[in-house]
PDB file of N, CA and C in Angstrom:
ATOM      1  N   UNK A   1       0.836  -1.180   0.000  1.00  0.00           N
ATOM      2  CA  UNK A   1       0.000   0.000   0.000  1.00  0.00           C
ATOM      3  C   UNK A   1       0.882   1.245   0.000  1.00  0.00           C
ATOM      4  N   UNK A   2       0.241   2.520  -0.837  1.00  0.00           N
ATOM      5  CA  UNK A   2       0.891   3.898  -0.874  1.00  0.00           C
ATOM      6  C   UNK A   2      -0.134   4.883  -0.215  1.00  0.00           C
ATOM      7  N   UNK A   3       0.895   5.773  -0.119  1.00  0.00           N
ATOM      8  CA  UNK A   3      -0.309   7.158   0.154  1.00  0.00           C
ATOM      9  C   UNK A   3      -0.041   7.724  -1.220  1.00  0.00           C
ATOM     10  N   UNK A   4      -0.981   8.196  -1.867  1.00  0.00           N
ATOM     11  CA  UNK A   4      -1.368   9.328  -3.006  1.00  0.00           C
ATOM     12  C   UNK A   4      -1.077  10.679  -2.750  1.00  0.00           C
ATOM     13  N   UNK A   5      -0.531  11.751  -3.125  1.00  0.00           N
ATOM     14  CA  UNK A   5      -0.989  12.898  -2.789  1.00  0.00           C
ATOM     15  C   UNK A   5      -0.814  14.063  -4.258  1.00  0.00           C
ATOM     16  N   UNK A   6      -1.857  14.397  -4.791  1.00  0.00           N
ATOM     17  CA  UNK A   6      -2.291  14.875  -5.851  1.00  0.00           C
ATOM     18  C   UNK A   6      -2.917  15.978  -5.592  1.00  0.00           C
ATOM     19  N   UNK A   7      -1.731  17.543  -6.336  1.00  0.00           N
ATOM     20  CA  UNK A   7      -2.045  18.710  -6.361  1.00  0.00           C
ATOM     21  C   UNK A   7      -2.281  19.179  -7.277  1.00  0.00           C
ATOM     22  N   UNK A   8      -3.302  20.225  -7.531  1.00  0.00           N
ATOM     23  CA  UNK A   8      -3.192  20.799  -8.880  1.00  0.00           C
ATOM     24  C   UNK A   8      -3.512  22.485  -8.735  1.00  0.00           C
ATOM     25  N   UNK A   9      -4.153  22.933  -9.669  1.00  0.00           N
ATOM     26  CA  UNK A   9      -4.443  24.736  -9.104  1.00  0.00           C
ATOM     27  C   UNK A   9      -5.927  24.758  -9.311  1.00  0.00           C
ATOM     28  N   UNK A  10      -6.591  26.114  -8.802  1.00  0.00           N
ATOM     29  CA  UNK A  10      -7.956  25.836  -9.153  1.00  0.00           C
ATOM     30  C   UNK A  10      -7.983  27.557  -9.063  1.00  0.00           C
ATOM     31  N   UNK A  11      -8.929  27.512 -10.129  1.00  0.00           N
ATOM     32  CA  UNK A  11      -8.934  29.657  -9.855  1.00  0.00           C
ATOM     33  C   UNK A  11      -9.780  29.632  -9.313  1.00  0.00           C
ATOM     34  N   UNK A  12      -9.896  31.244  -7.962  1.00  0.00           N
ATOM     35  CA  UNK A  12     -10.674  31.163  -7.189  1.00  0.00           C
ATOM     36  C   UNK A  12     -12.188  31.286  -7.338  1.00  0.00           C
ATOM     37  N   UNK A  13     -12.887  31.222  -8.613  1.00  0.00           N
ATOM     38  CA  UNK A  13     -14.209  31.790  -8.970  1.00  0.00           C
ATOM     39  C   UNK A  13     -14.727  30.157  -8.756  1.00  0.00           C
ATOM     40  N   UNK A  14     -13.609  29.037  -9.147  1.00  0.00           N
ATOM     41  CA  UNK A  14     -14.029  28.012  -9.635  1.00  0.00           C
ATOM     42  C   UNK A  14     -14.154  26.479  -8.278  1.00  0.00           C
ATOM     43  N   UNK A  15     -13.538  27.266  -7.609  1.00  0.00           N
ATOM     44  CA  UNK A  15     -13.320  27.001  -6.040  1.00  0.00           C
ATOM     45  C   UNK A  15     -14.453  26.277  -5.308  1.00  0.00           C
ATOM     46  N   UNK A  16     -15.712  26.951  -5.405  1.00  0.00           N
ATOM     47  CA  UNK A  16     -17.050  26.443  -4.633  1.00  0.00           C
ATOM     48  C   UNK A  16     -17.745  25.412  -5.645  1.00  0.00           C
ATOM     49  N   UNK A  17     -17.841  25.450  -6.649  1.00  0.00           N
ATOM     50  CA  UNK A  17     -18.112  24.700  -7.601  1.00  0.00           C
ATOM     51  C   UNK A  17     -17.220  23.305  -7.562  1.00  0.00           C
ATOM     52  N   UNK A  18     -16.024  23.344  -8.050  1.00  0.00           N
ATOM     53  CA  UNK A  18     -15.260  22.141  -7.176  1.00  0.00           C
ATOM     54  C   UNK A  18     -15.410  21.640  -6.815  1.00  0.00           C
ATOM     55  N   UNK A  19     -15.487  22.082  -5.087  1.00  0.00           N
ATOM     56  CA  UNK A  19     -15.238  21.391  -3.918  1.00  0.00           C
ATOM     57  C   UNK A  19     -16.331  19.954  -3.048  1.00  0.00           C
ATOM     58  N   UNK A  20     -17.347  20.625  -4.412  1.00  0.00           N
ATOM     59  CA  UNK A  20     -18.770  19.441  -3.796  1.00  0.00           C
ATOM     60  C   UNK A  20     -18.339  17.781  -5.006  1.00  0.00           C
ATOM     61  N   UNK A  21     -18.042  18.268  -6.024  1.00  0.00           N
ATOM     62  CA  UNK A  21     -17.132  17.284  -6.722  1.00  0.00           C
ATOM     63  C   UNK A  21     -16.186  16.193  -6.596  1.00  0.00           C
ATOM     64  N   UNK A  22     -15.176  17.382  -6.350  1.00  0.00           N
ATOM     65  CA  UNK A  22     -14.375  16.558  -5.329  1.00  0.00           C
ATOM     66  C   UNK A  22     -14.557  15.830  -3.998  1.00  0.00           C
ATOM     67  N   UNK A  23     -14.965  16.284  -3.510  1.00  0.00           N
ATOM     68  CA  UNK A  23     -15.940  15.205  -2.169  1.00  0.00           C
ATOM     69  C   UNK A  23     -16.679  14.197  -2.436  1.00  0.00           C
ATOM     70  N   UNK A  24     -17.837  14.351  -3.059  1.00  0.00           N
ATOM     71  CA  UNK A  24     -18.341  13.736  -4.277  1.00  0.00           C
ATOM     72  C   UNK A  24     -17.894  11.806  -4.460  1.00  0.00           C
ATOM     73  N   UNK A  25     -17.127  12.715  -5.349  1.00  0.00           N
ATOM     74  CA  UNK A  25     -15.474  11.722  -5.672  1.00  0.00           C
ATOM     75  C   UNK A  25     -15.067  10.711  -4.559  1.00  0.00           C
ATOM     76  N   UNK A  26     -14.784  11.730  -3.930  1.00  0.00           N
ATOM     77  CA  UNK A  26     -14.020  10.683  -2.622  1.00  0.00           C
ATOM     78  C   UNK A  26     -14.687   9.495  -1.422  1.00  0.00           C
ATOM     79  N   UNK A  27     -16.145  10.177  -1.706  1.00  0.00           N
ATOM     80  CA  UNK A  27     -17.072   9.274  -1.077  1.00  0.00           C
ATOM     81  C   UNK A  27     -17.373   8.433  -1.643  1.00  0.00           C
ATOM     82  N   UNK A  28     -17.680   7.977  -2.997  1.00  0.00           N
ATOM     83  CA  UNK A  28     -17.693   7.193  -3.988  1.00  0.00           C
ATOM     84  C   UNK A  28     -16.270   5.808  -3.681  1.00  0.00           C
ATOM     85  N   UNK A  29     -15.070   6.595  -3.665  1.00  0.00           N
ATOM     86  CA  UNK A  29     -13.918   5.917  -4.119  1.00  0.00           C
ATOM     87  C   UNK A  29     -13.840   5.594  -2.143  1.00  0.00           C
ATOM     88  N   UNK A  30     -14.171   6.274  -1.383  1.00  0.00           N
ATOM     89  CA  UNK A  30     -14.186   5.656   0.272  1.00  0.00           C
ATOM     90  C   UNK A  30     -14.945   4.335   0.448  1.00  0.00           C
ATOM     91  N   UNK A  31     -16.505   4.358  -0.063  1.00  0.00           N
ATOM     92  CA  UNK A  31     -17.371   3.427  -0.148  1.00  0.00           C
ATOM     93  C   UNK A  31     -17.084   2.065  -1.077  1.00  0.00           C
ATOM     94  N   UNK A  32     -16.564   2.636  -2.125  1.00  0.00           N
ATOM     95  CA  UNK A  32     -16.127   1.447  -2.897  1.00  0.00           C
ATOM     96  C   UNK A  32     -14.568   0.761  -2.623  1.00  0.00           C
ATOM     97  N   UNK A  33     -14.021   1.500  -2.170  1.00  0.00           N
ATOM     98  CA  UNK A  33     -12.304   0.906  -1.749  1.00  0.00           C
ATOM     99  C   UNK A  33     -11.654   0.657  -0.648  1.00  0.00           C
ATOM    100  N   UNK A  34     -12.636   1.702   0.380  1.00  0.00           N
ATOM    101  CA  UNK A  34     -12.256   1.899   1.977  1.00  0.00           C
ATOM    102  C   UNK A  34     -11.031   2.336   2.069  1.00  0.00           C
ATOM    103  N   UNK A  35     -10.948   3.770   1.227  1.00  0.00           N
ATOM    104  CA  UNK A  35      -9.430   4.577   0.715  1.00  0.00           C
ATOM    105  C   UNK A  35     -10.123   6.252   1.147  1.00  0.00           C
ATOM    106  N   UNK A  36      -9.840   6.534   2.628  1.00  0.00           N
ATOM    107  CA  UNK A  36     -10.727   7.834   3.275  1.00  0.00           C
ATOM    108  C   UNK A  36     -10.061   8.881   2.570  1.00  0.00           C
ATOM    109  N   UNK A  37     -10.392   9.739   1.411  1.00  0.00           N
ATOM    110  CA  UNK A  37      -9.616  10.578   1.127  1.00  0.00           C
ATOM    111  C   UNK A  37      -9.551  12.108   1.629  1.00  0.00           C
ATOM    112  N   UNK A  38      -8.619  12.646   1.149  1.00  0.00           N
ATOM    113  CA  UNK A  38      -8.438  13.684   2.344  1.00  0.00           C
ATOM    114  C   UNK A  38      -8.259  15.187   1.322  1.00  0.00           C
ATOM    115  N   UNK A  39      -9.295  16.138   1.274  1.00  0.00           N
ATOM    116  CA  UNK A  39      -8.825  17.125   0.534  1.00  0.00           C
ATOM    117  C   UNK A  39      -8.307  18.922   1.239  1.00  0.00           C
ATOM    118  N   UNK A  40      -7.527  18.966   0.346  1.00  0.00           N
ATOM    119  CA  UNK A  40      -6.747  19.937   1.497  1.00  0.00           C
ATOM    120  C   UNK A  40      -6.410  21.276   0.431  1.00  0.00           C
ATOM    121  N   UNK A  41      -5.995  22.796   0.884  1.00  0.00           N
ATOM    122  CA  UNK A  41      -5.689  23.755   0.054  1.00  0.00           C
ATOM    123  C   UNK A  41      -4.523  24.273   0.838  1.00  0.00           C
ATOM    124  N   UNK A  42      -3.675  25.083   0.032  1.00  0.00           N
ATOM    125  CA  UNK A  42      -2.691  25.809   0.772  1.00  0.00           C
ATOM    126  C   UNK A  42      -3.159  27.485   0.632  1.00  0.00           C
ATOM    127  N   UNK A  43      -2.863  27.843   1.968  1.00  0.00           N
ATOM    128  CA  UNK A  43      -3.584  29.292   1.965  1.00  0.00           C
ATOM    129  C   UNK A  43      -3.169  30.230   1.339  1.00  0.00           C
ATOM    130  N   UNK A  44      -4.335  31.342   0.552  1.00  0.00           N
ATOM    131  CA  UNK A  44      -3.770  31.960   0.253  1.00  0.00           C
ATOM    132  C   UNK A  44      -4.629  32.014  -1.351  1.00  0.00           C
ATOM    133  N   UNK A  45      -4.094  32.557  -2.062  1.00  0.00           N
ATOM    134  CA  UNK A  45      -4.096  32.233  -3.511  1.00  0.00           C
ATOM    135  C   UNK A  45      -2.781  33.409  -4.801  1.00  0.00           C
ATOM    136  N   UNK A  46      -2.504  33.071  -5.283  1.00  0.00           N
ATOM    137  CA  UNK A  46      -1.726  33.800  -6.135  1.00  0.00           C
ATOM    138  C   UNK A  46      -2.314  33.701  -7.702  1.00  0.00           C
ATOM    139  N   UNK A  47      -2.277  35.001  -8.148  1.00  0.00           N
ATOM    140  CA  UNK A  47      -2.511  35.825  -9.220  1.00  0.00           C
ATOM    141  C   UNK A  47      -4.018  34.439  -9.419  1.00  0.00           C
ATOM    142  N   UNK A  48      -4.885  35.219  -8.454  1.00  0.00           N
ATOM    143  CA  UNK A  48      -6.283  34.164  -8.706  1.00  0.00           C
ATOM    144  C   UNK A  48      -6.235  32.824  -8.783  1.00  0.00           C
ATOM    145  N   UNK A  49      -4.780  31.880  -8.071  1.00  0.00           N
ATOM    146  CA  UNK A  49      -4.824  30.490  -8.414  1.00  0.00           C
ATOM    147  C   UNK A  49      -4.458  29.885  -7.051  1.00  0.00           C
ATOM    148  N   UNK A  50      -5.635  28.750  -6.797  1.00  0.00           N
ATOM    149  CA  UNK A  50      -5.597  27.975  -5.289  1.00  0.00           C
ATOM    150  C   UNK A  50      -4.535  27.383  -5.890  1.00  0.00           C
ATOM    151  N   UNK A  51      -3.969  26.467  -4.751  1.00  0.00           N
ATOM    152  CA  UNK A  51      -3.304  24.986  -4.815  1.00  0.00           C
ATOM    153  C   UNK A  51      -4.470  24.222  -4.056  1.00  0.00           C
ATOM    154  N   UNK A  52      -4.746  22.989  -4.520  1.00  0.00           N
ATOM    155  CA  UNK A  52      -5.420  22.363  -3.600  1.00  0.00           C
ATOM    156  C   UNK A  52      -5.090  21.122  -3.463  1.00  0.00           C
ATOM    157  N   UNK A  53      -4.549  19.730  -2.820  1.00  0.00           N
ATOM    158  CA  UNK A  53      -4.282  18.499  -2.718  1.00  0.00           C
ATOM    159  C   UNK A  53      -5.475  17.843  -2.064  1.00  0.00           C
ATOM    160  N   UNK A  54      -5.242  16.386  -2.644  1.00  0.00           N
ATOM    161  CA  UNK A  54      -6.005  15.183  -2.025  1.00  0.00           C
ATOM    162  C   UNK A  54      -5.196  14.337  -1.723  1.00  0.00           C
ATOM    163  N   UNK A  55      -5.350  14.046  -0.718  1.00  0.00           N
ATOM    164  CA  UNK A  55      -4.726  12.567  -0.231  1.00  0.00           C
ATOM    165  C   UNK A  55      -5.432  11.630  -0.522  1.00  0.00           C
ATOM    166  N   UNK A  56      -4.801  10.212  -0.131  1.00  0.00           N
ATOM    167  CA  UNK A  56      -5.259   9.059  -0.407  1.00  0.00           C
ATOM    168  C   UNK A  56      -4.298   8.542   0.598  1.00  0.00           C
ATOM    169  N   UNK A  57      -4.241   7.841   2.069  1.00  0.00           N
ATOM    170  CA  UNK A  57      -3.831   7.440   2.370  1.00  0.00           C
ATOM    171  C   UNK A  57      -3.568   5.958   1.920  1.00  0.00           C
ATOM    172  N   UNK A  58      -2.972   4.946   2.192  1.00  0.00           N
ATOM    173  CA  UNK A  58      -3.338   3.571   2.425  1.00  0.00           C
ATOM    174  C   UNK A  58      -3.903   3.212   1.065  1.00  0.00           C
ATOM    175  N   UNK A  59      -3.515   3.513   0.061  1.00  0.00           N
ATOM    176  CA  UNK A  59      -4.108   3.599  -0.864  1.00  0.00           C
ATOM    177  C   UNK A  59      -3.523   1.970  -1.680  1.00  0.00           C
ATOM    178  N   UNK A  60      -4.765   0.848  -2.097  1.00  0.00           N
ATOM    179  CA  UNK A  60      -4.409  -0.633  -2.743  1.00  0.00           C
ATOM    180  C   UNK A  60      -3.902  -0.302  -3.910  1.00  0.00           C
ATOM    181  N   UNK A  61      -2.957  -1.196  -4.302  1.00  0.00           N
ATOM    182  CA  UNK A  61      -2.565  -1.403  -5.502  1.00  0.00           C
ATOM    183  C   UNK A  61      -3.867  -1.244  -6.999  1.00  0.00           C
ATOM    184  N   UNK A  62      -3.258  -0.546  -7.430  1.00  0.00           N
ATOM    185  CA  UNK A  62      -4.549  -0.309  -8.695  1.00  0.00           C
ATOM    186  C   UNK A  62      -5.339   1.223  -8.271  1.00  0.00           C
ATOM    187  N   UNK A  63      -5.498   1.503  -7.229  1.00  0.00           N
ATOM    188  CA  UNK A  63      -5.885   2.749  -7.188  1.00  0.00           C
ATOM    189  C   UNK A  63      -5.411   3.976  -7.826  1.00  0.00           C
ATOM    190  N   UNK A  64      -4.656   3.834  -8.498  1.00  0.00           N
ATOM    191  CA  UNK A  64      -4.332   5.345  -9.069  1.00  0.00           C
ATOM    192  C   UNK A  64      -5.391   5.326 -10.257  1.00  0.00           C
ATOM    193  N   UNK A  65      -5.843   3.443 -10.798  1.00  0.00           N
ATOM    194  CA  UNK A  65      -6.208   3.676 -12.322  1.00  0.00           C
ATOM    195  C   UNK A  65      -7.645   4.461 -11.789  1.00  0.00           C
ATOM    196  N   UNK A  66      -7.829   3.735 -10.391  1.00  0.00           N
ATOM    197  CA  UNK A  66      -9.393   3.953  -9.958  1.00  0.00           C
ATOM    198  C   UNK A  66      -9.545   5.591  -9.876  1.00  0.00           C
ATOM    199  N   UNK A  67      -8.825   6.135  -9.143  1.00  0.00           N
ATOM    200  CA  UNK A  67      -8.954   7.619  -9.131  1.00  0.00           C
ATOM    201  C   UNK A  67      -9.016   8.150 -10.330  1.00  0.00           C
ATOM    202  N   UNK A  68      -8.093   7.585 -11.309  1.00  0.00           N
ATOM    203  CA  UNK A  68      -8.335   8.408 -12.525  1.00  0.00           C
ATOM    204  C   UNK A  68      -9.501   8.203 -13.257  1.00  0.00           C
ATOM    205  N   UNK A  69      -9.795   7.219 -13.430  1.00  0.00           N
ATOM    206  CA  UNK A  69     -11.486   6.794 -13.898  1.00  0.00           C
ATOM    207  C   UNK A  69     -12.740   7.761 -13.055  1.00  0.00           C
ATOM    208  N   UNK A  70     -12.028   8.005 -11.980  1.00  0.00           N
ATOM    209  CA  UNK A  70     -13.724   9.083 -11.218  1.00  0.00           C
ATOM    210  C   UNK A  70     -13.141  10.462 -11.365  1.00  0.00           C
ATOM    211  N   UNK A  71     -11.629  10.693 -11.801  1.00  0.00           N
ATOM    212  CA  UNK A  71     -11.740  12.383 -12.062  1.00  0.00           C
ATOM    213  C   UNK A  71     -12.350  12.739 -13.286  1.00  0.00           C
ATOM    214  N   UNK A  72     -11.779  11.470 -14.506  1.00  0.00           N
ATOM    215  CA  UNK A  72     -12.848  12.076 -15.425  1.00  0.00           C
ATOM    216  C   UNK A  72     -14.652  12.172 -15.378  1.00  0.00           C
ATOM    217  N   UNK A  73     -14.908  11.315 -14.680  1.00  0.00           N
ATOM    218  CA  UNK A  73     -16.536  10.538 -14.547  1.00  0.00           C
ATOM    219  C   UNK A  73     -16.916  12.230 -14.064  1.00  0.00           C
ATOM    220  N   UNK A  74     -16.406  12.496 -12.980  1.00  0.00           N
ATOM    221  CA  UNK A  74     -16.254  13.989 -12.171  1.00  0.00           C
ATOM    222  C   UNK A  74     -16.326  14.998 -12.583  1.00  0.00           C
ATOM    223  N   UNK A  75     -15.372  14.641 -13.749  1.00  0.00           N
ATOM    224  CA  UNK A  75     -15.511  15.632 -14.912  1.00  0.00           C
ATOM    225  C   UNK A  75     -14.474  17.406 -14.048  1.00  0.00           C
ATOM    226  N   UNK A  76     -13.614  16.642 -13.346  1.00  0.00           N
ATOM    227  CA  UNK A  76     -12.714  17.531 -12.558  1.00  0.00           C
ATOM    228  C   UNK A  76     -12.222  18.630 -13.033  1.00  0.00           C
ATOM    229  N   UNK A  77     -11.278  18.259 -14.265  1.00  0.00           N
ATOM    230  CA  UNK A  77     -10.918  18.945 -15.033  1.00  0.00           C
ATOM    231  C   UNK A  77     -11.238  19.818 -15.870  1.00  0.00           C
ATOM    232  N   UNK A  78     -12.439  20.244 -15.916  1.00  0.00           N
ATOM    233  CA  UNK A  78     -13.074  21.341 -15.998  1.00  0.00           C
ATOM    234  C   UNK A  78     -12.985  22.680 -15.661  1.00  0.00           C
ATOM    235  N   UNK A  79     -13.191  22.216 -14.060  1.00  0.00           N
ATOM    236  CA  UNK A  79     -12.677  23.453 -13.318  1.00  0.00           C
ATOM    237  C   UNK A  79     -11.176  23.741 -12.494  1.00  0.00           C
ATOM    238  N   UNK A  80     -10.402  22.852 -13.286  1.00  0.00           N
ATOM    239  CA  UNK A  80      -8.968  22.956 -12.732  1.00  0.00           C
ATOM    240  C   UNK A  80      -8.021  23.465 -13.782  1.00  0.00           C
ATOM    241  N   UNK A  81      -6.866  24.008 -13.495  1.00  0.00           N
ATOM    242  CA  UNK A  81      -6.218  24.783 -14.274  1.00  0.00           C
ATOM    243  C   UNK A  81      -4.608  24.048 -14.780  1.00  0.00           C
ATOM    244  N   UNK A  82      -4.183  23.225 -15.799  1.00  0.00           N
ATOM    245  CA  UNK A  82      -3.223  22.772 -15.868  1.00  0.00           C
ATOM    246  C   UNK A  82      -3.247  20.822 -15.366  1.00  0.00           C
ATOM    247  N   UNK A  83      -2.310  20.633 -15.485  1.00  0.00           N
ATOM    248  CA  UNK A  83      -2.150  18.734 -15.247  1.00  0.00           C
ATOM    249  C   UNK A  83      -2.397  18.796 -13.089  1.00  0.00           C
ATOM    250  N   UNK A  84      -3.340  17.705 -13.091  1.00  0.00           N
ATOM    251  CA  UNK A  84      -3.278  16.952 -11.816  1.00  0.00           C
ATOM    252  C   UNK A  84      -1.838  16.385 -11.835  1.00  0.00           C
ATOM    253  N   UNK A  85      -1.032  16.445 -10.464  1.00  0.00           N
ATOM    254  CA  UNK A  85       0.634  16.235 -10.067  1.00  0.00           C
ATOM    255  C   UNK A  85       0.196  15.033  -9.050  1.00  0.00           C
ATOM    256  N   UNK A  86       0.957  13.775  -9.356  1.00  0.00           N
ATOM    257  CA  UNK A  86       0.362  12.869  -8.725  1.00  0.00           C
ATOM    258  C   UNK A  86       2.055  12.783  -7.483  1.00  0.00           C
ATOM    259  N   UNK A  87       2.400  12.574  -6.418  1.00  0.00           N
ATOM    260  CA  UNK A  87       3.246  11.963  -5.888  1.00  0.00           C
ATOM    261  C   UNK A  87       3.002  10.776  -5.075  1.00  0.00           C
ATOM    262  N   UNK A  88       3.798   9.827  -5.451  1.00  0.00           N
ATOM    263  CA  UNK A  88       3.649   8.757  -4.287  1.00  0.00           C
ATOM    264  C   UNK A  88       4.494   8.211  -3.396  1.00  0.00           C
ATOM    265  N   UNK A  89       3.994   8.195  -1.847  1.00  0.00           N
ATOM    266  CA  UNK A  89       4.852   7.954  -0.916  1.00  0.00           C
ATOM    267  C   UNK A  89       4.068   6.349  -0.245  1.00  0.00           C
ATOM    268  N   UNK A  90       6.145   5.830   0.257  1.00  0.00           N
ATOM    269  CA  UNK A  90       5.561   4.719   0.838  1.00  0.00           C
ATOM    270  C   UNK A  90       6.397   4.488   2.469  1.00  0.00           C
ATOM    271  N   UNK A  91       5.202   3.774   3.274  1.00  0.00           N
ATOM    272  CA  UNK A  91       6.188   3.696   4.631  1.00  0.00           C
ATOM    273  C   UNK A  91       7.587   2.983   4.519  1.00  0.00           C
ATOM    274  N   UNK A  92       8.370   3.797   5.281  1.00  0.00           N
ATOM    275  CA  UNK A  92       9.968   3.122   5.366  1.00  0.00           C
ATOM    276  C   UNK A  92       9.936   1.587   6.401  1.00  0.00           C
ATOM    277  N   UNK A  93      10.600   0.771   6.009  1.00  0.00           N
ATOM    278  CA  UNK A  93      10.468  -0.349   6.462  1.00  0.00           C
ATOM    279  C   UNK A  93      11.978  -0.477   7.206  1.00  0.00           C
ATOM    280  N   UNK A  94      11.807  -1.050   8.318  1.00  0.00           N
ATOM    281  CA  UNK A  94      12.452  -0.838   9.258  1.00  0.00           C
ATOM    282  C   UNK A  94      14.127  -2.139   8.845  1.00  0.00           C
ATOM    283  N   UNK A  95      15.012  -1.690   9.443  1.00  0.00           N
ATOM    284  CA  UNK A  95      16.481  -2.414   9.077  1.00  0.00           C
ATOM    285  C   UNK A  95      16.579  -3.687  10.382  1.00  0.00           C
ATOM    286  N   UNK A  96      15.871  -3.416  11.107  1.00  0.00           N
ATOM    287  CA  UNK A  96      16.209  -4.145  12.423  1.00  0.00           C
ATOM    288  C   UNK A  96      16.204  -5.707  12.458  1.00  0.00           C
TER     289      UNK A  96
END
């Protein structure tokens, strides 16, 4: 298992519209995967553009295809500005 964490920009007009989407989304992909996702913004905005991330903790193998199948369904990209930035992190496993 990985954690997900996927940022992208969102202009601020497009912000409230979004955000029920994206939730949306995540309740869908919680109920169907038991993958609690987590959406988050960094404060602030520049020249009219959020940052906003989702997590995916704990996230099963194959989930990235799954997320990508409900951003389009979501139809996300609409109101987002530029490519979704996917990073993935995994727990360090111990030497002992």
């Amino acid at each position: 298992m990985a954690d997900l964490y996927i940022y992208y920009r969102v202009h601020d007009n497009h912000a409230a519209l979004l955000a029920p989407r994206v939730r949306a989304m995540q309740e869908l992909l919680a109920h169907d995967n038991q993958v609690a996702g987590q959406l988050k913004r960094r404060p602030g905005s520049a020249a009219s553009l959020q940052t906003w991330m989702e997590i995916y903790p704990d996230a099963p193998d194959g989930f990235e295809a799954l997320l990508a199948a409900e951003v389009v369904a979501a139809k996300l990209t609409e109101l987002t500005v530029g490519a979704r930035h996917t990073e993935i992190f995994m727990d360090l496993q111990s030497c002992a």
